[in-house]
Every structure is written in structure tokens, then in C-alpha cells.
PDB file of N, CA and C in Angstrom:
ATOM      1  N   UNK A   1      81.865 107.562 114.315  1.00  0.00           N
ATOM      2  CA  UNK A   1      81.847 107.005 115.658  1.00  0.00           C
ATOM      3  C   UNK A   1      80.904 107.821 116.532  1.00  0.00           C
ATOM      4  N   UNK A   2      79.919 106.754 116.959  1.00  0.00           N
ATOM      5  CA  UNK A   2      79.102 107.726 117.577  1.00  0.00           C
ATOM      6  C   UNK A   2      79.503 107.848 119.718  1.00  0.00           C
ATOM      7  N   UNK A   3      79.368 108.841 120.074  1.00  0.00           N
ATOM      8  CA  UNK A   3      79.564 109.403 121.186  1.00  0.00           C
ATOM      9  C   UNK A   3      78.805 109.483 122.563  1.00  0.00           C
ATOM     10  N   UNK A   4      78.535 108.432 122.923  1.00  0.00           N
ATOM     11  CA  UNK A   4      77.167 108.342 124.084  1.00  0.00           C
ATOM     12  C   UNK A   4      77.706 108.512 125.526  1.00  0.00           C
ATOM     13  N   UNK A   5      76.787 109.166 126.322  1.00  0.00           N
ATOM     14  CA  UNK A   5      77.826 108.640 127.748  1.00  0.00           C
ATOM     15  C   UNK A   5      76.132 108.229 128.611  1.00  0.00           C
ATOM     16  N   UNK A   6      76.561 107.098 129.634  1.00  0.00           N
ATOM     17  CA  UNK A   6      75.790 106.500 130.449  1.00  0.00           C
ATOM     18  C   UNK A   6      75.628 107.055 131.897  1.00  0.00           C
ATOM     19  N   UNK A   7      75.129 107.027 132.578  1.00  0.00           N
ATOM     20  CA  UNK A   7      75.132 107.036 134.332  1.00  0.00           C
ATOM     21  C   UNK A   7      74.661 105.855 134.997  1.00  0.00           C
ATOM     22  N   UNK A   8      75.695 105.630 135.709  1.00  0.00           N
ATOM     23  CA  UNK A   8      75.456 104.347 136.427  1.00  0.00           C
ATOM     24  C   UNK A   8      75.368 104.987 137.741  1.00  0.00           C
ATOM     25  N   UNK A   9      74.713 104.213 138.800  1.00  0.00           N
ATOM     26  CA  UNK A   9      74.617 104.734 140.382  1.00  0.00           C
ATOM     27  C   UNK A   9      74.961 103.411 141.016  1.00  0.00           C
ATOM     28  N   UNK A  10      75.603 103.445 142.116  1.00  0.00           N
ATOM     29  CA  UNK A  10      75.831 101.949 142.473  1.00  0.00           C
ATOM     30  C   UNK A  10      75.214 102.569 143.583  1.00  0.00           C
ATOM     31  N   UNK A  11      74.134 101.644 144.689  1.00  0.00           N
ATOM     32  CA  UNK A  11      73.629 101.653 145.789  1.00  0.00           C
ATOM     33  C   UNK A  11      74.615 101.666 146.855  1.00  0.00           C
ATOM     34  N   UNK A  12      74.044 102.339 147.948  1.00  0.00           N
ATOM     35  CA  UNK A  12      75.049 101.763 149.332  1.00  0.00           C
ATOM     36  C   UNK A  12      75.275 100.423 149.948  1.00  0.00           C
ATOM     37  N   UNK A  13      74.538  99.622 148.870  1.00  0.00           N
ATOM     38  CA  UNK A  13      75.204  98.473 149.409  1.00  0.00           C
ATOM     39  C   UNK A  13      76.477  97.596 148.708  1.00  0.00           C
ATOM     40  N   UNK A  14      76.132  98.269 147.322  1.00  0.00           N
ATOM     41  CA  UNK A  14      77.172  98.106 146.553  1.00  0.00           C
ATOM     42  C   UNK A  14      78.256  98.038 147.169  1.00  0.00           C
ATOM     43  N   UNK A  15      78.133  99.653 147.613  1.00  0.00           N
ATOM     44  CA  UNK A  15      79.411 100.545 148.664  1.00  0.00           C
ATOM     45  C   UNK A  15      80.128  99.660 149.474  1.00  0.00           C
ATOM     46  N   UNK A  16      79.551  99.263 150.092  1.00  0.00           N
ATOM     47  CA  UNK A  16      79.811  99.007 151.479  1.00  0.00           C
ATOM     48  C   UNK A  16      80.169  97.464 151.194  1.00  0.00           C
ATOM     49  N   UNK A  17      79.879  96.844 150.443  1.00  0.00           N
ATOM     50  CA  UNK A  17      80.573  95.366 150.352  1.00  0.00           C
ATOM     51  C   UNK A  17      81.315  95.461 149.188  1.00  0.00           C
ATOM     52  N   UNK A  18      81.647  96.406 149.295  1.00  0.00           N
ATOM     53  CA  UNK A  18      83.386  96.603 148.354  1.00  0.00           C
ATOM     54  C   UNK A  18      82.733  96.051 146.658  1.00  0.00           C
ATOM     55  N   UNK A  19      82.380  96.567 146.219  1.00  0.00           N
ATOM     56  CA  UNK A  19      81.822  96.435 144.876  1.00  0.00           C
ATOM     57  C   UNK A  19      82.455  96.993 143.741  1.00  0.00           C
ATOM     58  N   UNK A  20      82.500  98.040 144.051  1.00  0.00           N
ATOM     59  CA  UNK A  20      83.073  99.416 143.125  1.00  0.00           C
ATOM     60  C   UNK A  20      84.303  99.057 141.895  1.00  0.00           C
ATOM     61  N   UNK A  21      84.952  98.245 142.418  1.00  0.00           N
ATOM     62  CA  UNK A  21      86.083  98.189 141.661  1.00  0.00           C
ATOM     63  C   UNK A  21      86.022  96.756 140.528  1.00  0.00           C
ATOM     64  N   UNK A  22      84.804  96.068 141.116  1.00  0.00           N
ATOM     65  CA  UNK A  22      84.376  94.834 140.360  1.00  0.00           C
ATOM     66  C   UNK A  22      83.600  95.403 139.615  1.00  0.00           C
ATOM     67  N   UNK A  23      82.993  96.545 139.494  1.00  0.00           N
ATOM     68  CA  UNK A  23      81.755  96.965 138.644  1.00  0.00           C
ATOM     69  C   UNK A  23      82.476  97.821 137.640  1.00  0.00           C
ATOM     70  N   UNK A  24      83.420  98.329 138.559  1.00  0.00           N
ATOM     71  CA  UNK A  24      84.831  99.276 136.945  1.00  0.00           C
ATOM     72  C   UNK A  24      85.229  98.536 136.231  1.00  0.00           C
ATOM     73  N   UNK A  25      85.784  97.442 136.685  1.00  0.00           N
ATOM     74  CA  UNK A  25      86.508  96.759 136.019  1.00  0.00           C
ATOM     75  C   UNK A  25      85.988  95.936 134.854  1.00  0.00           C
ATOM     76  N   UNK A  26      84.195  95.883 134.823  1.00  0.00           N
ATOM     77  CA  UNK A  26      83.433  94.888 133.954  1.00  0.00           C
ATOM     78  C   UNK A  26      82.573  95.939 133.435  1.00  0.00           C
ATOM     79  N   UNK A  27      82.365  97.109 133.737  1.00  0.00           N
ATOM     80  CA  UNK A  27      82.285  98.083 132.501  1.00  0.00           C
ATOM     81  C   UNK A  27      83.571  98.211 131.539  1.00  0.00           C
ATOM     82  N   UNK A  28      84.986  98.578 131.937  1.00  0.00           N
ATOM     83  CA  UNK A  28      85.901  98.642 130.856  1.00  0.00           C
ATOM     84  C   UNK A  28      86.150  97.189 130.314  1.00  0.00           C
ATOM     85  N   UNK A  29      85.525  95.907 130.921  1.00  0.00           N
ATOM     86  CA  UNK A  29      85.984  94.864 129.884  1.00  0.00           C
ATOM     87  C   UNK A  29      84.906  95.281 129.195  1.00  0.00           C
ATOM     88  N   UNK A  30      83.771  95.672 128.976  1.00  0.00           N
ATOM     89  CA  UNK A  30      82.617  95.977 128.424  1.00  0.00           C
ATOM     90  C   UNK A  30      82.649  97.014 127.063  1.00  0.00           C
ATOM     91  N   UNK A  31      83.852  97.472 127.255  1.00  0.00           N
ATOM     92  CA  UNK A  31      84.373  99.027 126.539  1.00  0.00           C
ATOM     93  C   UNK A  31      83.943  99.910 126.875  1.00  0.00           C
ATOM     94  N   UNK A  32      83.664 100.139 127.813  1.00  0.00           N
ATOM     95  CA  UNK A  32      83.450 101.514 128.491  1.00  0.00           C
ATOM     96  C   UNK A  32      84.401 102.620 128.958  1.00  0.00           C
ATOM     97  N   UNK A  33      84.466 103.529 128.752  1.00  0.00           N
ATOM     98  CA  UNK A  33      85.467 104.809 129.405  1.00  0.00           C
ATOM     99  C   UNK A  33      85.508 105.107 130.134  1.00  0.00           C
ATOM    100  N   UNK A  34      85.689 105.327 131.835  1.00  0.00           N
ATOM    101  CA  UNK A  34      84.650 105.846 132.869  1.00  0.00           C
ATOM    102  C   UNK A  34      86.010 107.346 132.827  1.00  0.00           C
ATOM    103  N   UNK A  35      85.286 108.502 132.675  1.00  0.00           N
ATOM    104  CA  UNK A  35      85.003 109.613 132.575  1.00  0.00           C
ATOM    105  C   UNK A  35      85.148 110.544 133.856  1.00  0.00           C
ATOM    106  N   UNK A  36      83.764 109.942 134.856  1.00  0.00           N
ATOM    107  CA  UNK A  36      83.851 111.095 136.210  1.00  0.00           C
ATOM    108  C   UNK A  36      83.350 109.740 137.449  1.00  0.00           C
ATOM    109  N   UNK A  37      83.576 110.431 138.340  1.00  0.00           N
ATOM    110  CA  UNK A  37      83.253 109.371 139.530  1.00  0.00           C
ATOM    111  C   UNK A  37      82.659 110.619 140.873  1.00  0.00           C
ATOM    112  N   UNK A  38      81.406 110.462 141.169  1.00  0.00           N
ATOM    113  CA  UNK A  38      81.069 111.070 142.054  1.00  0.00           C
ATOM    114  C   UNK A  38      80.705 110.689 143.516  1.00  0.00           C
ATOM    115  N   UNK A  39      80.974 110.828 144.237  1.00  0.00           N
ATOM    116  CA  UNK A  39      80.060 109.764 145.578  1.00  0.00           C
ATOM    117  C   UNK A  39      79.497 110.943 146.167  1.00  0.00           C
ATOM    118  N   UNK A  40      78.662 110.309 146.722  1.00  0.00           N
ATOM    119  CA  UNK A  40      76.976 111.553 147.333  1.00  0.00           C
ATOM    120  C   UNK A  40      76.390 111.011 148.027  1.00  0.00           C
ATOM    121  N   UNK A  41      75.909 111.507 149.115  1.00  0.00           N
ATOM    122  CA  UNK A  41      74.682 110.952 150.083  1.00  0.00           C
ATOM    123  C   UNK A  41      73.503 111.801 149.456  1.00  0.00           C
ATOM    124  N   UNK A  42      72.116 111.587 148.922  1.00  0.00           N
ATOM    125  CA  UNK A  42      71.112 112.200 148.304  1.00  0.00           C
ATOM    126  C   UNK A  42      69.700 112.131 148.909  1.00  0.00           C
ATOM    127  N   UNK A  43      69.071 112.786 148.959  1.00  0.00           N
ATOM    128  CA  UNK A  43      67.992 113.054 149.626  1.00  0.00           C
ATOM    129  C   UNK A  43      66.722 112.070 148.706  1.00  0.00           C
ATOM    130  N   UNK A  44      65.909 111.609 148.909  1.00  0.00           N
ATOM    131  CA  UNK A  44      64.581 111.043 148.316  1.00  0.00           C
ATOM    132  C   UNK A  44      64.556 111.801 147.298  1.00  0.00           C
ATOM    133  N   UNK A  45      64.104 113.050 147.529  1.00  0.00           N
ATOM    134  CA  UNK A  45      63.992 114.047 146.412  1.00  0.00           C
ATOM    135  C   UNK A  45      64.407 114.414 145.057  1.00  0.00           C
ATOM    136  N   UNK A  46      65.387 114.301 145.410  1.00  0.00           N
ATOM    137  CA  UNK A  46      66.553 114.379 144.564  1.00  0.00           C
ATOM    138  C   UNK A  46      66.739 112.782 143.593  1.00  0.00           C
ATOM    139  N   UNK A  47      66.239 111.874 144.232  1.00  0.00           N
ATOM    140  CA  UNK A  47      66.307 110.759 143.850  1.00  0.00           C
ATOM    141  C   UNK A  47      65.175 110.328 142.700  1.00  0.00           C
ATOM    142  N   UNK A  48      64.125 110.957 142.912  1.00  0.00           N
ATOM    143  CA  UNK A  48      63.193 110.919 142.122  1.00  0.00           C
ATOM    144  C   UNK A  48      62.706 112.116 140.665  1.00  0.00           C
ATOM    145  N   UNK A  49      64.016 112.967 141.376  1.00  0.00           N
ATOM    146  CA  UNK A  49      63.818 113.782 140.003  1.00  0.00           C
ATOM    147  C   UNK A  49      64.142 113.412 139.167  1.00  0.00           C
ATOM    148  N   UNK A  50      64.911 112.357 138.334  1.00  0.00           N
ATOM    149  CA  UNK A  50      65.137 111.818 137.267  1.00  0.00           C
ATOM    150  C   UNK A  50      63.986 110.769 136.749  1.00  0.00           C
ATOM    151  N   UNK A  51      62.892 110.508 137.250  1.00  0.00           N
ATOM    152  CA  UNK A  51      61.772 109.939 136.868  1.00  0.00           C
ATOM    153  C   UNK A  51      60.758 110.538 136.942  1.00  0.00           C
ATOM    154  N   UNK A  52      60.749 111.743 137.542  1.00  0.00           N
ATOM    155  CA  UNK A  52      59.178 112.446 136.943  1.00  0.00           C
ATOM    156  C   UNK A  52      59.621 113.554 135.700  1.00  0.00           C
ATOM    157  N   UNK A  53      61.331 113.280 135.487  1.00  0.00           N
ATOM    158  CA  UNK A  53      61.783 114.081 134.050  1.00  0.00           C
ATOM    159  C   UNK A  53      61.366 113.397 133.184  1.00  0.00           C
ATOM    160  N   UNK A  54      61.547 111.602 133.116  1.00  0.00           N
ATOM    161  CA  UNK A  54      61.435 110.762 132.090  1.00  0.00           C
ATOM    162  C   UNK A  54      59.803 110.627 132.132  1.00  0.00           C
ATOM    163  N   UNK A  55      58.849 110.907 132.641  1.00  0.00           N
ATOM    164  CA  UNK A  55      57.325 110.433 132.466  1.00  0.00           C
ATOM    165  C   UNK A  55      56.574 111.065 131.244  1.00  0.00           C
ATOM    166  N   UNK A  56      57.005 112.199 130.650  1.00  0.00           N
ATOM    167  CA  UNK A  56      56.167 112.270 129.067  1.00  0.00           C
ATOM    168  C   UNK A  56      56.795 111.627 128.090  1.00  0.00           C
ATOM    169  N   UNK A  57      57.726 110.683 127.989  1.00  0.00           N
ATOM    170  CA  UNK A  57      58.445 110.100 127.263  1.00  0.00           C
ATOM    171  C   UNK A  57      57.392 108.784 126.444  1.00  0.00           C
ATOM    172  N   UNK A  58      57.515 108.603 125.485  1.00  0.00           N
ATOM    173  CA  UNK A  58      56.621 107.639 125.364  1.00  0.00           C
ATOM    174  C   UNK A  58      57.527 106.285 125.326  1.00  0.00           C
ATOM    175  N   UNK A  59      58.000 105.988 125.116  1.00  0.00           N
ATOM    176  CA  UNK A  59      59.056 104.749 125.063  1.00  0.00           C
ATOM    177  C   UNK A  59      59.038 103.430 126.797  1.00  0.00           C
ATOM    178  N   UNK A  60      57.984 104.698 127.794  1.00  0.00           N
ATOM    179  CA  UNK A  60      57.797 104.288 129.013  1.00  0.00           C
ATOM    180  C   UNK A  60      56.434 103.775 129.172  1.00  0.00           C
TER     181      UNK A  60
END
């Protein structure tokens, strides 16, 4: 059995029109585990460091 884990980010608009619990609920019909739950306000910066990590990747 292999062992993967995902990150999902739901936007603030998600947020704010009550989303959250429709999007849990259709990952675990999905089989998903959900694990950790974080909420954050994040800077641009911060937002883009996960895509200038992925840019020598070739698969992009």
C-alpha cells in the first residue's frame, strides 16, 4: 500500500461562502484522509514559493 499525502489550499472565497465542509466531505467520499487543517492569511511571497521550487522539474 502505497502512502501519498496531497495539499489542497482552498481560496478566500472558498472561505467565505462556506465551502470548506463541502470540499471535506467530497475528498473523503473520494478516499481521502484529511490529516491536518491549517488556516493562514499569506503574503504574495510566500505564495509563490512553491512554484519557483517546482521550475527545474521537467514534467512542467
Amino acid at each position: 500500500l502505497i502512502n501519498l499525502r496531497t495539499f489542497i489550499a482552498v481560496k478566500l472565497d472558498g472561505v467565505q461562502r462556506g465551502l470548506m465542509g463541502e470540499i471535506i466531505k467530497r475528498l473523503e467520499q473520494k478516499g481521502f484522509c484529511l490529516v491536518a487543517m491549517k488556516f493562514m492569511h499569506t503574503s504574495e511571497d510566500l505564495l509563490k514559493e512553491p512554484v519557483l521550487a517546482m521550475k527545474h522539474h521537467s514534467w512542467q
